[in-house]
Protein backbone atom coordinates (compact mmCIF):
# COMPACT_ATOMS: atom_id res chain seq x y z
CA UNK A 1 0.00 0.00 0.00
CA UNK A 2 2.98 1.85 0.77
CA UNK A 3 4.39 1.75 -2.78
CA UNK A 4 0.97 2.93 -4.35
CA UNK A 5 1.05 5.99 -2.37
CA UNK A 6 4.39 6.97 -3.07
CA UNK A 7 3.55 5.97 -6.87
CA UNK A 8 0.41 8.38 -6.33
CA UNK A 9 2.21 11.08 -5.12
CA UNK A 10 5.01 10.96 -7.39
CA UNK A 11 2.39 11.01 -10.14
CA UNK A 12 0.30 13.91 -8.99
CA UNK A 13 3.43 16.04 -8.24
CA UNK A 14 4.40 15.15 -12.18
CA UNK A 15 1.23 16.31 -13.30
CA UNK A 16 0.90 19.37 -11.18
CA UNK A 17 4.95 20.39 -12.75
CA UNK A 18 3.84 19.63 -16.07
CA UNK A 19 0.42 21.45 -16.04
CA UNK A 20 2.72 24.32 -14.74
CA UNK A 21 5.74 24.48 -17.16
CA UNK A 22 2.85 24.08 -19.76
CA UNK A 23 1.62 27.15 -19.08
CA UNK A 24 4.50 28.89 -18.70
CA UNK A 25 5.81 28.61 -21.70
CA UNK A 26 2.47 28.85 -23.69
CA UNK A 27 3.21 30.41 -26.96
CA UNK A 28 -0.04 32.44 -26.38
CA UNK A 29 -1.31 35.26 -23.14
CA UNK A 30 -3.12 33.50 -19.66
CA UNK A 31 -6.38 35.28 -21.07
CA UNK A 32 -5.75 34.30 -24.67
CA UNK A 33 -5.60 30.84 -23.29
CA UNK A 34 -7.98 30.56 -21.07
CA UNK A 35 -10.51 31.64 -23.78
CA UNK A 36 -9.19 28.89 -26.04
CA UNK A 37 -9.43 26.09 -22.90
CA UNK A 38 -13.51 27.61 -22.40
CA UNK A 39 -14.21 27.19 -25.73
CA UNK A 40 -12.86 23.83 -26.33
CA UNK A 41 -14.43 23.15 -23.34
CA UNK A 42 -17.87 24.61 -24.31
CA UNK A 43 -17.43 22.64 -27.60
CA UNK A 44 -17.23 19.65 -25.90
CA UNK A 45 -19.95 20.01 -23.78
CA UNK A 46 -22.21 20.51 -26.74
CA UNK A 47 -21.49 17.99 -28.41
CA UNK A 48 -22.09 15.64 -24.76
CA UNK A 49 -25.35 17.14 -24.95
CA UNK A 50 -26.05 16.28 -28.59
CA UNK A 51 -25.33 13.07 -28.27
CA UNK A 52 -26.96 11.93 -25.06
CA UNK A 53 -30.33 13.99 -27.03
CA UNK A 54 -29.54 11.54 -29.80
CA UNK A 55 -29.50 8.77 -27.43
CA UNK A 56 -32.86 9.54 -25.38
CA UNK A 57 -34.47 9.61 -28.06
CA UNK A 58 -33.31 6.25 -29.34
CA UNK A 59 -34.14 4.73 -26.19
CA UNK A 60 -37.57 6.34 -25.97
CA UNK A 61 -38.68 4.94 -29.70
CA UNK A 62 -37.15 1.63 -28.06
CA UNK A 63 -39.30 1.61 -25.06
CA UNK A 64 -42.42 2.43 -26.96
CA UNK A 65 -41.55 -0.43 -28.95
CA UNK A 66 -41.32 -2.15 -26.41
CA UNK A 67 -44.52 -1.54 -25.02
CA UNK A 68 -46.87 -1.75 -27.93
CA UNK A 69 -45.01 -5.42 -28.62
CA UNK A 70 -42.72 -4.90 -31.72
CA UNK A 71 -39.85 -6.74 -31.58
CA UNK A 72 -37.02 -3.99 -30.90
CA UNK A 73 -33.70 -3.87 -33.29
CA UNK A 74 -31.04 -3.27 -31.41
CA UNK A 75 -27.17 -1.49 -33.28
CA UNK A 76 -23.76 -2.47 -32.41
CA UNK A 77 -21.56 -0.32 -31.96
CA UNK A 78 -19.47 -0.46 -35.48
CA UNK A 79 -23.63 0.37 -37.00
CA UNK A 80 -23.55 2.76 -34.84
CA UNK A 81 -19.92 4.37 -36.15
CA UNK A 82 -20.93 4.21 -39.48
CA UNK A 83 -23.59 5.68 -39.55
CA UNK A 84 -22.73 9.01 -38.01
C-alpha cells in the first residue's frame, strides 16, 4: 500500500509540474488561453449534450416499442460508427 502511495504522489506532483511548465511557456497570453481552454471546453460540452439527445431519443422509440409489442432492433456499436 505503501508503494501505491508513493507511486500516487510521485504522479500527482508530475502532473501538477507539467500542467505548470505548460503554461509557462504557452506560446499564447493566460487570457488568450484561457478563452481557447472555455471554448474547447464549451465545444465539448455541446457535443455531450447532442449526443446523449440523440440517445434519449433512441431509447424512448425503443421503449415504446417495447410496449406496444414490436420486436425492438437493437445497433452495435461499429452500425452505430458508421452511420454518423
Amino acid at each position: 500500500m505503501r508503494k501505491f502511495f508513493v507511486f500516487l504522489v510521485g504522479f500527482l506532483v508530475g502532473v501538477w509540474t507539467g500542467g505548470m511548465l505548460s503554461l509557462l511557456f504557452a506560446p499564447e497570453s493566460g487570457s488568450e488561453l484561457q478563452l481557447r481552454i472555455r471554448e474547447g471546453v464549451d465545444e465539448l460540452v455541446k457535443e455531450g449534450r447532442s449526443a446523449a439527445e440523440i440517445r434519449r431519443h433512441e431509447l424512448e422509440n425503443q421503449l415504446e416499442s417495447f410496449k406496444q409489442g414490436r420486436p425492438i432492433i437493437l445497433q452495435t456499436v461499429d452500425e452505430t460508427v458508421e452511420t454518423a
